[in-house]
Protein backbone atom coordinates (compact mmCIF):
# COMPACT_ATOMS: atom_id res chain seq x y z
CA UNK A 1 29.56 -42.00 36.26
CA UNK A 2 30.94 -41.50 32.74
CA UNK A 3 34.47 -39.34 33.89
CA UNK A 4 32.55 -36.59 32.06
CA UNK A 5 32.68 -33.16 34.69
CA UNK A 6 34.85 -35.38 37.05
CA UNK A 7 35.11 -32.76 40.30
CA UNK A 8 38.26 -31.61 41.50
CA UNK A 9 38.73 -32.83 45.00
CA UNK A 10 40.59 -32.26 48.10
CA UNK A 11 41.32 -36.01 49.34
CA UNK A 12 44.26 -35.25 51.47
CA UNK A 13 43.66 -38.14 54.28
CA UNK A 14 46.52 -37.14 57.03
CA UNK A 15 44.56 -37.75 59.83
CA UNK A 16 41.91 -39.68 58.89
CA UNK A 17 40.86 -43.39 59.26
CA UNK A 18 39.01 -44.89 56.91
CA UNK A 19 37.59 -48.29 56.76
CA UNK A 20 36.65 -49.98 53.39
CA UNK A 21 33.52 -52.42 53.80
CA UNK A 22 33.49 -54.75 50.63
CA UNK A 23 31.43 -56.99 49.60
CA UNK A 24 33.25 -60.12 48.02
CA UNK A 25 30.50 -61.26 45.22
CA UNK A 26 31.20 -60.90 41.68
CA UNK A 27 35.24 -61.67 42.92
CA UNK A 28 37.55 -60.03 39.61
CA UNK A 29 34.90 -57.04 40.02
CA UNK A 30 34.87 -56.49 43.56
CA UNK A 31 39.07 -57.08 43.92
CA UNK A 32 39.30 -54.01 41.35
CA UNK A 33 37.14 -51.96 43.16
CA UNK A 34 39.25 -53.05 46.55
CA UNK A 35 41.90 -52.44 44.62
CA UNK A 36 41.16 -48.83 43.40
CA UNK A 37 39.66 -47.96 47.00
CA UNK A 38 42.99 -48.92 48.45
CA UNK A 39 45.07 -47.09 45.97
CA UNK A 40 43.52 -43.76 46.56
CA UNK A 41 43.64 -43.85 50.11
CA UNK A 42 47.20 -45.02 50.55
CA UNK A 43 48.30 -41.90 48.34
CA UNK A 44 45.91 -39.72 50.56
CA UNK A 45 47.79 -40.34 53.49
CA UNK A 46 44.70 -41.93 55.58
CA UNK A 47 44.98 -45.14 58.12
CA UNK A 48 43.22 -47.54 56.26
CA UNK A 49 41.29 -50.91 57.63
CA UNK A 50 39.58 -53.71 55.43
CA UNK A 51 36.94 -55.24 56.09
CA UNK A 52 34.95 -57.80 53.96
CA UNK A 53 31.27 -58.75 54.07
CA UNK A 54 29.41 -61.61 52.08
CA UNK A 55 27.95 -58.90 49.34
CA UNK A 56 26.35 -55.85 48.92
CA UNK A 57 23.20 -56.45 51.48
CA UNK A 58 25.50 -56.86 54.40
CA UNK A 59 27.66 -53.09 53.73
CA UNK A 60 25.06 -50.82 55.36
CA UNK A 61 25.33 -52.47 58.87
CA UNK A 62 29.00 -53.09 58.95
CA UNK A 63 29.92 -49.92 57.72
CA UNK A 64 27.71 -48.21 60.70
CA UNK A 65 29.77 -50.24 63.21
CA UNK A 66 32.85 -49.36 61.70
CA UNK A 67 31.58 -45.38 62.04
CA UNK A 68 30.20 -46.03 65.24
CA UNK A 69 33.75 -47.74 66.11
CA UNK A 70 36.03 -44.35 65.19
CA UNK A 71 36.06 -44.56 61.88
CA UNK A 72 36.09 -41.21 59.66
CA UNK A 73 34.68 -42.57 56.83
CA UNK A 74 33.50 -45.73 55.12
CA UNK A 75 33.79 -46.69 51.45
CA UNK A 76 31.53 -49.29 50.75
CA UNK A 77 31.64 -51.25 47.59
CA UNK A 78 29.69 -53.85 46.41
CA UNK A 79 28.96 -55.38 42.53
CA UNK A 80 25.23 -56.34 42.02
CA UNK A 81 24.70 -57.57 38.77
CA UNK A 82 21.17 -58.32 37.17
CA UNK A 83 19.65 -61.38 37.69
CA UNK A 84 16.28 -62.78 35.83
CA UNK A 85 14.29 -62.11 39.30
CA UNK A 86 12.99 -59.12 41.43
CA UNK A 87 16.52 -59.98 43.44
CA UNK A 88 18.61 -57.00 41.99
CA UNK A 89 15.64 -54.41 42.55
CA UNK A 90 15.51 -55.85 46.37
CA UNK A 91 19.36 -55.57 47.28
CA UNK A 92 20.25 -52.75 45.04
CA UNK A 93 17.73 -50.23 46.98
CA UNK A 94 18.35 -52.20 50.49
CA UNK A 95 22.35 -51.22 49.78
CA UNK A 96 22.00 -47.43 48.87
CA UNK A 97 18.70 -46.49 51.64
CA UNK A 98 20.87 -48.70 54.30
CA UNK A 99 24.03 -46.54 53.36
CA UNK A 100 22.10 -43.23 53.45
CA UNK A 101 20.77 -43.93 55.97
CA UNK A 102 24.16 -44.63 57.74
CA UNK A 103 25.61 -41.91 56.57
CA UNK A 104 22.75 -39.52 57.93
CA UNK A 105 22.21 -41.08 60.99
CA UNK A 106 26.67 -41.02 61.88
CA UNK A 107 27.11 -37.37 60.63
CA UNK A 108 29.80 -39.47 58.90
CA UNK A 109 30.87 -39.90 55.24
CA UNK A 110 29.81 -42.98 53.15
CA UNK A 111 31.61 -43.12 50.09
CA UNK A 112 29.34 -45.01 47.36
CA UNK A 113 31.26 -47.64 45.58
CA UNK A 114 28.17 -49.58 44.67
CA UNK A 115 28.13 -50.98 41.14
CA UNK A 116 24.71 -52.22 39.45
CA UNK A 117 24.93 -53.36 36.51
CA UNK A 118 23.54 -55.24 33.53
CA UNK A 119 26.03 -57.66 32.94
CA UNK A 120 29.54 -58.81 34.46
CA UNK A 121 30.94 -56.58 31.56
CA UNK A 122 29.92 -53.56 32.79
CA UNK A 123 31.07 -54.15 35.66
CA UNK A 124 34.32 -54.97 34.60
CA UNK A 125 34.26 -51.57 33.07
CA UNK A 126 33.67 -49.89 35.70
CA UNK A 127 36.28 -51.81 38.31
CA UNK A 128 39.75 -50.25 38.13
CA UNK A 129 41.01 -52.71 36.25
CA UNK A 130 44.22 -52.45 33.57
CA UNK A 131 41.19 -52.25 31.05
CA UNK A 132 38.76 -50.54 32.63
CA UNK A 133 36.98 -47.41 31.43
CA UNK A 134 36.31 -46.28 35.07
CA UNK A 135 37.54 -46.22 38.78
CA UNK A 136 34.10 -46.53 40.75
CA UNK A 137 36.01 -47.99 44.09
CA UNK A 138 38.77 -44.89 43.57
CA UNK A 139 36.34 -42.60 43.22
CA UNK A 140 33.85 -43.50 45.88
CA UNK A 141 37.79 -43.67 48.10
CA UNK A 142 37.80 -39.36 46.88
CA UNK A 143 34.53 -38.64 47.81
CA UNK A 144 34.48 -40.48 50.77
CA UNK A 145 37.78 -38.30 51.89
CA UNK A 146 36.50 -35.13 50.33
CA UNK A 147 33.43 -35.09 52.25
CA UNK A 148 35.49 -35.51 55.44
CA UNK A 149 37.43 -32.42 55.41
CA UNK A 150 34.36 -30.68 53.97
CA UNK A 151 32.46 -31.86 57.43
CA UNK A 152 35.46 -30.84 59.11
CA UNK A 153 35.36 -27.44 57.20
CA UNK A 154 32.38 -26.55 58.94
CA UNK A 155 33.22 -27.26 62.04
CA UNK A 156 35.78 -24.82 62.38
């Protein structure tokens, strides 16, 4: 996402619990993208619980329980960089089909905070950080919220 036709969102959270599932490889990366996450939801108003998984493979089945356990909404953010193997293709499509999948099988919002990247610099770019072009765990925290009280928009 380049911040280029960045959407307008309702992300008020009152009410909500959200859980943030992230995965702790790639460790500067992923703590900006915690970091971010965090930020948006504490300003939204949402109860907010952390949990942390080994990487990006693990976030589709922990962020089901946490859905299946009351939560609203899951953010899930992982950093999976590009190796010289087949690896990235593997993990990087196991991570978003196990999260849609999640997502469509809950009725509940997954908010994608997945980076894949190149290089640990585009990653950085992309973390939150001071120096950082982007917000990817912020704005996977909005949609994540947004889709909530869309959801919840339809149901009455």
């Amino acid at each position: 996402m380049s911040g280029e036709g960045l959407p307008a969102l309702d992300t008020d959270g009152t009410g909500m619990k959200v859980t943030i599932v992230s995965g702790l490889w790639h460790h500067r990366i992923a703590e900006g993208l915690l970091a971010g996450a965090h930020r948006v939801l504490d300003a939204s108003g949402a109860e907010i619980s952390i949990i942390q998984v080994a990487g990006s493979f693990e976030l589709p089945l922990v962020a089901k329980s946490a859905l299946e356990a009351g939560a609203d909404a899951v953010v899930a953010l992982g950093v999976i960089v590009r190796g010289e193997t087949p690896h990235f293709e593997y993990v990087a499509a196991a991570a978003t089909d196990g999260l849609t999948r999640v997502a469509l099988d809950t009725g509940k919002p997954v908010g994608f905070g997945v980076l894949t990247v190149e290089d640990e610099q585009q990653g950085l770019d992309r973390a939150g950080l001071p120096d950082s072009k982007e917000d990817v765990g912020g704005r996977a925290a909005e949609a994540a919220l947004a889709t909530v009280r869309a959801l919840r928009g339809l149901k009455g």
